[in-house]
PDB file of N, CA and C in Angstrom:
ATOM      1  N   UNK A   1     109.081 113.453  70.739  1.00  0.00           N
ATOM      2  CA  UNK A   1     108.285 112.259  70.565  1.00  0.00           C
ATOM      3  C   UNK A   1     106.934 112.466  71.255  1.00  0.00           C
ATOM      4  N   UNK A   2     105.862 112.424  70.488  1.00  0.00           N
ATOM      5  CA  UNK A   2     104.433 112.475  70.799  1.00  0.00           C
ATOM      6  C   UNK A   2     104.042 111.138  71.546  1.00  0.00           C
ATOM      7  N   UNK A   3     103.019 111.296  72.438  1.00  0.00           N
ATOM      8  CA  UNK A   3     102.612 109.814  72.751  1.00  0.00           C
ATOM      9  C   UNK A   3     101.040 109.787  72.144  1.00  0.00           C
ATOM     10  N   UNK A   4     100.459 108.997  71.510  1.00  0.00           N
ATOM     11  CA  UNK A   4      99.289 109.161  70.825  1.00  0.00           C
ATOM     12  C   UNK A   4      98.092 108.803  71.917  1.00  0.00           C
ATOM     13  N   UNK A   5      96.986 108.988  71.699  1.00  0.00           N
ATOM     14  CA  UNK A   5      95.615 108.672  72.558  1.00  0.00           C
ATOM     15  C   UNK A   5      95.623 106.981  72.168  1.00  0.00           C
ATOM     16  N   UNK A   6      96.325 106.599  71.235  1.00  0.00           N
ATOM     17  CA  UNK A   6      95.798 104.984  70.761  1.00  0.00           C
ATOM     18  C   UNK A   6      97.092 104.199  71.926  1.00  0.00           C
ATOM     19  N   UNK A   7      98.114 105.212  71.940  1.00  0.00           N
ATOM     20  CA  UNK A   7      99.226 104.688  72.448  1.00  0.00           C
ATOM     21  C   UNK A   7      98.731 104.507  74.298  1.00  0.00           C
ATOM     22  N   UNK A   8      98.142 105.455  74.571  1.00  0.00           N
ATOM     23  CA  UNK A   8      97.504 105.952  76.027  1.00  0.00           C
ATOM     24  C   UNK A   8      96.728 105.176  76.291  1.00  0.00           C
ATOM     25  N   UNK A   9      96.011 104.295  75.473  1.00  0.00           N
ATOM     26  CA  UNK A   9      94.778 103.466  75.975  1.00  0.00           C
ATOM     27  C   UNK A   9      95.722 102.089  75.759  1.00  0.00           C
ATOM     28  N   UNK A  10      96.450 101.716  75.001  1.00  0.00           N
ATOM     29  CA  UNK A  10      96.961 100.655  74.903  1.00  0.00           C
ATOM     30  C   UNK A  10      98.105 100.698  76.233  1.00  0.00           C
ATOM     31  N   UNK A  11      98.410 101.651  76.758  1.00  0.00           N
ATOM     32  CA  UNK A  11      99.568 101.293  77.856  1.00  0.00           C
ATOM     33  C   UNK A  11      98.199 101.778  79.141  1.00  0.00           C
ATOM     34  N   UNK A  12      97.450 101.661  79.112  1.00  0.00           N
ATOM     35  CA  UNK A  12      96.654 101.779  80.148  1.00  0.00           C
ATOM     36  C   UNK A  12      96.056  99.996  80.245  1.00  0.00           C
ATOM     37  N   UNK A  13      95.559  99.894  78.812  1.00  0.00           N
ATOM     38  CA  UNK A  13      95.198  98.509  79.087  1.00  0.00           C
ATOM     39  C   UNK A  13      96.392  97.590  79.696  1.00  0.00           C
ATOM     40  N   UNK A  14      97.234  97.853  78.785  1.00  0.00           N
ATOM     41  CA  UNK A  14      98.411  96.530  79.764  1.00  0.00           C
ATOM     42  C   UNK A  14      98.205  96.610  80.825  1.00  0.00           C
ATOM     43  N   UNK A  15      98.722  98.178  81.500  1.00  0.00           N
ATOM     44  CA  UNK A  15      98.810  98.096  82.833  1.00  0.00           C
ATOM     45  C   UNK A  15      97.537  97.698  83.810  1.00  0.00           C
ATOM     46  N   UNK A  16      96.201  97.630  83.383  1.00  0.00           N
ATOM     47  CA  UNK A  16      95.298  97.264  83.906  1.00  0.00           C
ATOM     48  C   UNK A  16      95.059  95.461  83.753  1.00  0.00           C
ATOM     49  N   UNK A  17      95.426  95.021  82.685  1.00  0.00           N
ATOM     50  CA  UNK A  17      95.875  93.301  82.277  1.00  0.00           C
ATOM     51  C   UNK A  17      96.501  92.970  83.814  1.00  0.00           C
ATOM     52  N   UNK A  18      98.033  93.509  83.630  1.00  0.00           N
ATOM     53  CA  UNK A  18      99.024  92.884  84.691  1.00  0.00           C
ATOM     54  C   UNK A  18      98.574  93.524  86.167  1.00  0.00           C
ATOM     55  N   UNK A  19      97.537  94.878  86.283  1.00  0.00           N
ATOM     56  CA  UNK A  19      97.636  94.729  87.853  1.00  0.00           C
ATOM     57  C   UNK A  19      96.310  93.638  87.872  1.00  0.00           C
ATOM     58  N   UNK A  20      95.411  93.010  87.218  1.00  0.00           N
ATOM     59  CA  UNK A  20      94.360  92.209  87.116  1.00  0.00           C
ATOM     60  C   UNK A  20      95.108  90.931  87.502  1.00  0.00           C
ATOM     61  N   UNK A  21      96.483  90.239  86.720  1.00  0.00           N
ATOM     62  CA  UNK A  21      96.527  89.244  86.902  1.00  0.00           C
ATOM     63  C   UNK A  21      97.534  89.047  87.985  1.00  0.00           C
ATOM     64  N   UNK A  22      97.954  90.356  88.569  1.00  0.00           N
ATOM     65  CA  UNK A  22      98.511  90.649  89.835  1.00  0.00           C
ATOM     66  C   UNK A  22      97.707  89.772  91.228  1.00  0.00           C
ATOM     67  N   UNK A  23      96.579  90.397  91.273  1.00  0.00           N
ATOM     68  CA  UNK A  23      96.041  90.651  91.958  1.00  0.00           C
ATOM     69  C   UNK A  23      95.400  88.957  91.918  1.00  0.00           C
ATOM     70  N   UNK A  24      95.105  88.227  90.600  1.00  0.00           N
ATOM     71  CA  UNK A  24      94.409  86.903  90.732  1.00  0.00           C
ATOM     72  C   UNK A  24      95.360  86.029  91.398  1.00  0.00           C
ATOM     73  N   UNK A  25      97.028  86.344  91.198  1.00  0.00           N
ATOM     74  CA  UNK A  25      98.228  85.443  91.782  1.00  0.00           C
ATOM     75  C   UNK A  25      97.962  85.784  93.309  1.00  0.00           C
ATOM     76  N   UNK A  26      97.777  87.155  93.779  1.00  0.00           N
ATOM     77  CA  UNK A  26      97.381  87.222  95.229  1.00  0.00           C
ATOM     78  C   UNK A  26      96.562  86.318  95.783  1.00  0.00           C
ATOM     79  N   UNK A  27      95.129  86.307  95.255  1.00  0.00           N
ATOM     80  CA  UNK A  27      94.187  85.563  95.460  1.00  0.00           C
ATOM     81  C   UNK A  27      94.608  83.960  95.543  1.00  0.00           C
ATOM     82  N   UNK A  28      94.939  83.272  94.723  1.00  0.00           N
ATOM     83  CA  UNK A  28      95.298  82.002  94.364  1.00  0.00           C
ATOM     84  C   UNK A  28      96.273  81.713  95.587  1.00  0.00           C
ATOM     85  N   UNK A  29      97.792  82.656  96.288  1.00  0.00           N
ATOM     86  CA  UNK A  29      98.475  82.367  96.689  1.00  0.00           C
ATOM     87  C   UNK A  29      98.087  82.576  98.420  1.00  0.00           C
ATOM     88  N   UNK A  30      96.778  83.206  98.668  1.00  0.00           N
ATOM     89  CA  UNK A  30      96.209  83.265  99.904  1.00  0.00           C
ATOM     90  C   UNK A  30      94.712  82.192  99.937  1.00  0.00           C
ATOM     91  N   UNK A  31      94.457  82.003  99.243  1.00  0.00           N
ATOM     92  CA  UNK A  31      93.727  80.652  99.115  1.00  0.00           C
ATOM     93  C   UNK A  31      94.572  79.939  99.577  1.00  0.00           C
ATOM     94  N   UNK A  32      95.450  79.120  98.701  1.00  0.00           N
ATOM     95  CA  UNK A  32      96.935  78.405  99.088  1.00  0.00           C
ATOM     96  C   UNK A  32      97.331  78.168 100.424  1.00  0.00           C
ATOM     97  N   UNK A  33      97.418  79.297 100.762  1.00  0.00           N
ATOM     98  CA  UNK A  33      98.213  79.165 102.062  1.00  0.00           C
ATOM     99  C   UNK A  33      96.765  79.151 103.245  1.00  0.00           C
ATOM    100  N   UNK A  34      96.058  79.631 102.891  1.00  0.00           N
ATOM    101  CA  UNK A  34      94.850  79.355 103.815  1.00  0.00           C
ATOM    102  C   UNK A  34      94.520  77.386 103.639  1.00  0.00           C
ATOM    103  N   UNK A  35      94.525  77.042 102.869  1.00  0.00           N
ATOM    104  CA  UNK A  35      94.353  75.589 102.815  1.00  0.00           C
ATOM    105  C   UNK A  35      95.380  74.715 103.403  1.00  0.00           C
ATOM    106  N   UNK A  36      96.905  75.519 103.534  1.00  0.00           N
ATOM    107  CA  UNK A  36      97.613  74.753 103.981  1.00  0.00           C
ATOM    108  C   UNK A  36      97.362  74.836 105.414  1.00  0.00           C
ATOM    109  N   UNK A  37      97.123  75.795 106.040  1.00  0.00           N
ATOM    110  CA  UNK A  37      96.905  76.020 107.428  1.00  0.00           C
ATOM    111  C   UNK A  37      95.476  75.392 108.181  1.00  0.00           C
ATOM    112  N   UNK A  38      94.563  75.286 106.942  1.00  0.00           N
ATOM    113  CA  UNK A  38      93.200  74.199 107.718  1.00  0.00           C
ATOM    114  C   UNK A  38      94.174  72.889 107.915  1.00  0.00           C
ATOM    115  N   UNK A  39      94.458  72.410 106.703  1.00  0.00           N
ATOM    116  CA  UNK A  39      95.008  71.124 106.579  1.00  0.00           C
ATOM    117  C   UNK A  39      95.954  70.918 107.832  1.00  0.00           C
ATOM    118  N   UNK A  40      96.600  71.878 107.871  1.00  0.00           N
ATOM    119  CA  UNK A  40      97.902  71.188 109.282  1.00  0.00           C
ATOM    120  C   UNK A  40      97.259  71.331 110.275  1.00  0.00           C
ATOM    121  N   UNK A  41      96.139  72.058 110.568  1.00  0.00           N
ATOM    122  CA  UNK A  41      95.421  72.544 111.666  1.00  0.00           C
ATOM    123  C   UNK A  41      94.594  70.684 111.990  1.00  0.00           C
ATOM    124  N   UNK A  42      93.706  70.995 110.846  1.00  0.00           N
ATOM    125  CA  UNK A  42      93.293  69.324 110.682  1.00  0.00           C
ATOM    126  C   UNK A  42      93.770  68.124 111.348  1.00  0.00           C
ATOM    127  N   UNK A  43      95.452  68.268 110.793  1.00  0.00           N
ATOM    128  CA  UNK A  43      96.437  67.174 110.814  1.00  0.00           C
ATOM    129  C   UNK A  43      96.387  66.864 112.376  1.00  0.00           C
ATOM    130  N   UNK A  44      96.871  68.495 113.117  1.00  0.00           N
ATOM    131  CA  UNK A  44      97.122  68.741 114.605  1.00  0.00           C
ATOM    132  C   UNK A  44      96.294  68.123 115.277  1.00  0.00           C
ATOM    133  N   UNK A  45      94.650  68.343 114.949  1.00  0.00           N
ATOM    134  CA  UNK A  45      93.860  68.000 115.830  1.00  0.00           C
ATOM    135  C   UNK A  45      93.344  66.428 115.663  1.00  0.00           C
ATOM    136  N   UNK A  46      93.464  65.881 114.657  1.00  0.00           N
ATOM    137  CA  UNK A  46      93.344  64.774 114.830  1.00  0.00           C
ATOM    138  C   UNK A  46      94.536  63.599 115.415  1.00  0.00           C
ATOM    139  N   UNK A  47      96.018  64.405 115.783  1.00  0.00           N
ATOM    140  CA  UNK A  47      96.638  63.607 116.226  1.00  0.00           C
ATOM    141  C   UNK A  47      96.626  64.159 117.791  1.00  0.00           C
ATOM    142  N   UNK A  48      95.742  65.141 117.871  1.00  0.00           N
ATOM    143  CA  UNK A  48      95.371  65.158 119.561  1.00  0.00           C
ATOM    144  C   UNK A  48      94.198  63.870 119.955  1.00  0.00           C
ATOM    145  N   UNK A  49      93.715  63.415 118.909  1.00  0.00           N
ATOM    146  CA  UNK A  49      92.274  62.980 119.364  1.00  0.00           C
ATOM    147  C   UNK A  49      91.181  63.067 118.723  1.00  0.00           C
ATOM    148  N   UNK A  50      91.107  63.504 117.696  1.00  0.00           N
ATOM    149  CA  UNK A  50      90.323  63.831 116.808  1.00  0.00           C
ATOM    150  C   UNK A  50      89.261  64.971 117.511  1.00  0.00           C
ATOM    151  N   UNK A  51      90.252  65.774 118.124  1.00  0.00           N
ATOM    152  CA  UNK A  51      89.110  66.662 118.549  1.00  0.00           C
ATOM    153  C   UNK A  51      88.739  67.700 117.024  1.00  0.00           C
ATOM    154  N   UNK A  52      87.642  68.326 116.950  1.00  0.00           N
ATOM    155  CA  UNK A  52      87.503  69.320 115.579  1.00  0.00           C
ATOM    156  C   UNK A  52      88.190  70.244 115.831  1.00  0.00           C
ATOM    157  N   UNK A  53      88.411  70.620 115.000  1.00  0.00           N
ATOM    158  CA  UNK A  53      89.395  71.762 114.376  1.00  0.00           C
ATOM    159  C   UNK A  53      88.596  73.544 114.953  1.00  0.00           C
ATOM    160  N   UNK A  54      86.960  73.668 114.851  1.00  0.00           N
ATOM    161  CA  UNK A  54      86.408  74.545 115.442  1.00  0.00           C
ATOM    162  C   UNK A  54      85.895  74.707 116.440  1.00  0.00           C
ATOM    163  N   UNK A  55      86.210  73.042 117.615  1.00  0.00           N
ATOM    164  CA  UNK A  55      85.643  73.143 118.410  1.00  0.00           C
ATOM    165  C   UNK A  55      86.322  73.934 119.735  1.00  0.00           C
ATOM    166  N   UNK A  56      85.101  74.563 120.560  1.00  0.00           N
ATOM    167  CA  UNK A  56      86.022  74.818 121.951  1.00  0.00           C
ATOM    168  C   UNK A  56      86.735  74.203 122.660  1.00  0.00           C
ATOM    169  N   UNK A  57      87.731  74.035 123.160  1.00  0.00           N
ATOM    170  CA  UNK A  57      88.092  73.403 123.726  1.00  0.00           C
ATOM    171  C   UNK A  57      88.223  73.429 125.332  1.00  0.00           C
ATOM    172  N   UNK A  58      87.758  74.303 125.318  1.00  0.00           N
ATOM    173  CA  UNK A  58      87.047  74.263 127.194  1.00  0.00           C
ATOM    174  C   UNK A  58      85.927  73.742 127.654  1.00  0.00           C
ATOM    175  N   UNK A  59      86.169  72.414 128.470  1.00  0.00           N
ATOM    176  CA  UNK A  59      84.940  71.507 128.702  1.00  0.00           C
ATOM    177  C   UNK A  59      84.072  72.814 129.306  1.00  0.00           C
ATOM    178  N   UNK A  60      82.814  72.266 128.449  1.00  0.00           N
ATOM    179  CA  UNK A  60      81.611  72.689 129.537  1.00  0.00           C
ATOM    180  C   UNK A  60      80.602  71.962 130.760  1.00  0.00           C
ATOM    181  N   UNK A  61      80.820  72.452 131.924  1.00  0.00           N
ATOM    182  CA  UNK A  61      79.956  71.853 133.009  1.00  0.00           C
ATOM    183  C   UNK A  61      79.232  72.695 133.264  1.00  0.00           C
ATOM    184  N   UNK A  62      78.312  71.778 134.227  1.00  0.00           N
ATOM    185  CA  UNK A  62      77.113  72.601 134.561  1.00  0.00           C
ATOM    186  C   UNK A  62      77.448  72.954 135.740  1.00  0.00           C
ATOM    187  N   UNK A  63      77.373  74.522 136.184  1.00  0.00           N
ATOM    188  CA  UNK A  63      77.701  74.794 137.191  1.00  0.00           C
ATOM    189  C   UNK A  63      77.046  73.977 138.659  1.00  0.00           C
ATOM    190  N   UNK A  64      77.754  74.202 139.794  1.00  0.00           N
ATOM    191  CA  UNK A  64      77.226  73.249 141.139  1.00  0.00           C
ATOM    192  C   UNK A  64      75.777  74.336 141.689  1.00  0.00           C
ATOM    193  N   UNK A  65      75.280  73.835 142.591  1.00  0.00           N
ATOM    194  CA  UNK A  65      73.817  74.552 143.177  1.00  0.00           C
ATOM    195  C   UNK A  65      74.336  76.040 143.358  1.00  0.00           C
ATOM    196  N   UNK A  66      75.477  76.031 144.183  1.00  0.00           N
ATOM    197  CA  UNK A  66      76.055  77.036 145.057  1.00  0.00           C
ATOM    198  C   UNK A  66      76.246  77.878 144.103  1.00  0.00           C
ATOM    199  N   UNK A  67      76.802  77.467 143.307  1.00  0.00           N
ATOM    200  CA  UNK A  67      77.765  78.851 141.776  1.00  0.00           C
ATOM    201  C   UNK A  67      76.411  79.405 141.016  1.00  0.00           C
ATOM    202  N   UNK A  68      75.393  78.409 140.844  1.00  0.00           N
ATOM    203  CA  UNK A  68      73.999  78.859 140.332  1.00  0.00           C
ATOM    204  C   UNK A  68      73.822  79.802 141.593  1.00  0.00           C
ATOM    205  N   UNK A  69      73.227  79.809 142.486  1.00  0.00           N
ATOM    206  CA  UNK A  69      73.189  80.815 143.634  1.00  0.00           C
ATOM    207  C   UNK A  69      73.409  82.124 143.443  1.00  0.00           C
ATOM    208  N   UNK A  70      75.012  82.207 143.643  1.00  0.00           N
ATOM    209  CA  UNK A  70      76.088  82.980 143.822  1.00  0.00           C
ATOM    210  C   UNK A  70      75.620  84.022 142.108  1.00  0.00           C
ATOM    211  N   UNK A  71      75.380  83.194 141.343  1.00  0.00           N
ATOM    212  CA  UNK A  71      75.385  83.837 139.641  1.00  0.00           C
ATOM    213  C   UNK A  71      74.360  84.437 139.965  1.00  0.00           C
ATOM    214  N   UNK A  72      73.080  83.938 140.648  1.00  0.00           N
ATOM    215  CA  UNK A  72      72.133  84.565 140.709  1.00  0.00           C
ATOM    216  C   UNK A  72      71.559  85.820 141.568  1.00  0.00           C
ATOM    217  N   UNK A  73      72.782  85.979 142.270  1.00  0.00           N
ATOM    218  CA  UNK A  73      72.897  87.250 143.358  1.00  0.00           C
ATOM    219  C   UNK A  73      73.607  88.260 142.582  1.00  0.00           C
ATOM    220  N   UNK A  74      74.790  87.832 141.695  1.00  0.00           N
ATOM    221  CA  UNK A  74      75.232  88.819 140.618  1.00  0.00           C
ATOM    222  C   UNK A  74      74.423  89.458 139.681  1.00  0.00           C
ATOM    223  N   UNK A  75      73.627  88.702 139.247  1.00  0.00           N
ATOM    224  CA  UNK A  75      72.981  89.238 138.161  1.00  0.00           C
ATOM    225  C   UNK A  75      71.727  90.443 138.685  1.00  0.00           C
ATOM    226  N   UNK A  76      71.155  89.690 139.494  1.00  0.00           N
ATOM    227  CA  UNK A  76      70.538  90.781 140.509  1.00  0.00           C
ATOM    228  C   UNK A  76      70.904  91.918 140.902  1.00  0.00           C
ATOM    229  N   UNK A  77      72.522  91.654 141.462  1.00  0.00           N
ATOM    230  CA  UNK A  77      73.156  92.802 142.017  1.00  0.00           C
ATOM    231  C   UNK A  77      73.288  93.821 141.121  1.00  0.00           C
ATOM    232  N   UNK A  78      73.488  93.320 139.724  1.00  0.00           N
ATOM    233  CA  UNK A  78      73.938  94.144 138.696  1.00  0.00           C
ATOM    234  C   UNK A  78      72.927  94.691 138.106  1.00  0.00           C
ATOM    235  N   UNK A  79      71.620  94.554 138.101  1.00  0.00           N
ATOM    236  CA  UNK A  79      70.272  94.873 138.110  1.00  0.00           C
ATOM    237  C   UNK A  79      70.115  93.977 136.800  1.00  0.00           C
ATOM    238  N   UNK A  80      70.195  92.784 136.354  1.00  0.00           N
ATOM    239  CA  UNK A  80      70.008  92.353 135.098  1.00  0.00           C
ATOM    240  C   UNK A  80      68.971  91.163 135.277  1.00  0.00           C
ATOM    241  N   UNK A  81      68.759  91.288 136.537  1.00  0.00           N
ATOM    242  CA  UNK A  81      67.592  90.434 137.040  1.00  0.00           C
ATOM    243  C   UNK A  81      66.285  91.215 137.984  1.00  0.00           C
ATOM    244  N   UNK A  82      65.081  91.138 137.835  1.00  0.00           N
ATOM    245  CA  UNK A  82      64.257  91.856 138.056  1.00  0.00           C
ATOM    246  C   UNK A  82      64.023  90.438 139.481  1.00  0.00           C
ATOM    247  N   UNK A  83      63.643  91.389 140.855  1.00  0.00           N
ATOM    248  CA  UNK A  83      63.384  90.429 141.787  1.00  0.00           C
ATOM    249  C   UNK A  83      62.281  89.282 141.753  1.00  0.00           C
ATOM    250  N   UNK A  84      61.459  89.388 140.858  1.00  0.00           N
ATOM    251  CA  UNK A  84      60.351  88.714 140.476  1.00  0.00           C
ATOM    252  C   UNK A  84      61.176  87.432 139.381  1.00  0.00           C
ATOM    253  N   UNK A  85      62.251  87.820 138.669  1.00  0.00           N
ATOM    254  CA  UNK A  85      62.865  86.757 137.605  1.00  0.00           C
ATOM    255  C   UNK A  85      63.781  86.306 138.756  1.00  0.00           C
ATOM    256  N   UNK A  86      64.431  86.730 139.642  1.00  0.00           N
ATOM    257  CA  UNK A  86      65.257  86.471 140.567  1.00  0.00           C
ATOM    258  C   UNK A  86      64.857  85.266 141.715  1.00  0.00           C
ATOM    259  N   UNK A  87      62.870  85.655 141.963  1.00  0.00           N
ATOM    260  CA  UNK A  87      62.470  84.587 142.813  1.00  0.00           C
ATOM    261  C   UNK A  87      62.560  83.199 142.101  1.00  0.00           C
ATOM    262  N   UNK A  88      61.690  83.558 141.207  1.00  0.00           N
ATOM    263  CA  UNK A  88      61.645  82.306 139.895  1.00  0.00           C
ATOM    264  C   UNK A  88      62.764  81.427 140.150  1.00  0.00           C
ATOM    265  N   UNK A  89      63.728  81.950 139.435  1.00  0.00           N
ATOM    266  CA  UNK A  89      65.024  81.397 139.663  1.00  0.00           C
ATOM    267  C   UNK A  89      65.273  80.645 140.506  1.00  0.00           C
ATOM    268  N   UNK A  90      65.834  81.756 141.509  1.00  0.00           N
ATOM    269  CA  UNK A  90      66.295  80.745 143.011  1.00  0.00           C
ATOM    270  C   UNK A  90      65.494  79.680 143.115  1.00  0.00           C
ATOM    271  N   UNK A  91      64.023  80.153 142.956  1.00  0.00           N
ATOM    272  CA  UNK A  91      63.390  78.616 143.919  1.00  0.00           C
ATOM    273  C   UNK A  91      63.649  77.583 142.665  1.00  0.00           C
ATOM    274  N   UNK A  92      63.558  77.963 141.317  1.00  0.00           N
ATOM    275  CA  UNK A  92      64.485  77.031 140.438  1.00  0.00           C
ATOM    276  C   UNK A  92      65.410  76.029 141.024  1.00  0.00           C
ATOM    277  N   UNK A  93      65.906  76.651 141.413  1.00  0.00           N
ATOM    278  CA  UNK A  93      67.837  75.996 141.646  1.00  0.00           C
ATOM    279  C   UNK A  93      67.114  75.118 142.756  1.00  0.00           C
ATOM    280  N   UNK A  94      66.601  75.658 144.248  1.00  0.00           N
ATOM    281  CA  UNK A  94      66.196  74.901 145.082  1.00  0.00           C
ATOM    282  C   UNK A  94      65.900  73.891 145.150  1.00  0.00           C
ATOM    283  N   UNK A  95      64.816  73.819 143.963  1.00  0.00           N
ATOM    284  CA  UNK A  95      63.780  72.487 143.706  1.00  0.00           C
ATOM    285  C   UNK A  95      64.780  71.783 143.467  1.00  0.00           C
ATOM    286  N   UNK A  96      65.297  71.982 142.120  1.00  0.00           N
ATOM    287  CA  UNK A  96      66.634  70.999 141.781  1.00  0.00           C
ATOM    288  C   UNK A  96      67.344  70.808 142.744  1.00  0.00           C
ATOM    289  N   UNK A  97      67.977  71.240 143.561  1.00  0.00           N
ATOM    290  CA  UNK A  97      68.767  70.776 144.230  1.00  0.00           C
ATOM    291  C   UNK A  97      68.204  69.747 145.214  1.00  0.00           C
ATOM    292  N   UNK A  98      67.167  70.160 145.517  1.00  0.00           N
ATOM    293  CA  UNK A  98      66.633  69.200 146.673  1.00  0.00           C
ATOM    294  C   UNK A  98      65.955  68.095 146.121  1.00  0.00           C
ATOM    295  N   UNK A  99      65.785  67.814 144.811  1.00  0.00           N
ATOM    296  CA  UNK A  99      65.402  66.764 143.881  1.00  0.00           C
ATOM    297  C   UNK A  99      66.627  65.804 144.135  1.00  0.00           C
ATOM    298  N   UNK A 100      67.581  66.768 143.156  1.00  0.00           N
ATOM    299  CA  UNK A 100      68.617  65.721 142.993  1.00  0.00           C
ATOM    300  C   UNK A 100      69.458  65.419 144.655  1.00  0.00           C
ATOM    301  N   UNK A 101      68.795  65.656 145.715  1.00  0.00           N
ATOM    302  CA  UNK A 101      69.768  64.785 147.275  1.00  0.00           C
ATOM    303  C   UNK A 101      69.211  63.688 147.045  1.00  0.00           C
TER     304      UNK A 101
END
């Protein structure tokens, strides 16, 4: 039994049909499940509080005088502050601080 060139392109096409509509059921079924997981995610966070769904959830504060300080001796130390950006700074923090007593 011969297999013909008409026969070769026709079992090539199928097989290129079904891995095509393979591959669209993938798609469709990870969409899917990606929507179900915003949605419960959604669900979660609004029965915390309506916090968002992308937000951080580690409050941010502003650090105290002292931790500004302290950051600012690190960064120095680490050379990522030039002593001239370093004076700046500090007397930065100073002013503020002695504003806000």
């Amino acid at each position: 039994m011969k297999i013909g060139m008409i026969e070769i392109v026709l079992i090539l096409a199928v097989v290129a049909v079904v891995f095509a509509a393979q591959m669209k059921t993938a798609k469709i079924k990870a969409k899917a499940q990606a929507d179900r997981i915003q949605k419960r995610n959604t669900v979660r966070a609004k029965a915390r509080g309506g916090t968002h769904v992308d937000h951080d959830h580690i409050k941010s504060t502003e650090l105290s005088d002292k931790k500004k300080l302290e950051q600012l001796k690190t960064l120095k130390e680490a050379g990522l502050l030039s002593q001239e950006e370093f004076n700046a700074a500090w007397q930065k923090v100073m002013k503020e601080a002695a504003a806000g007593m």
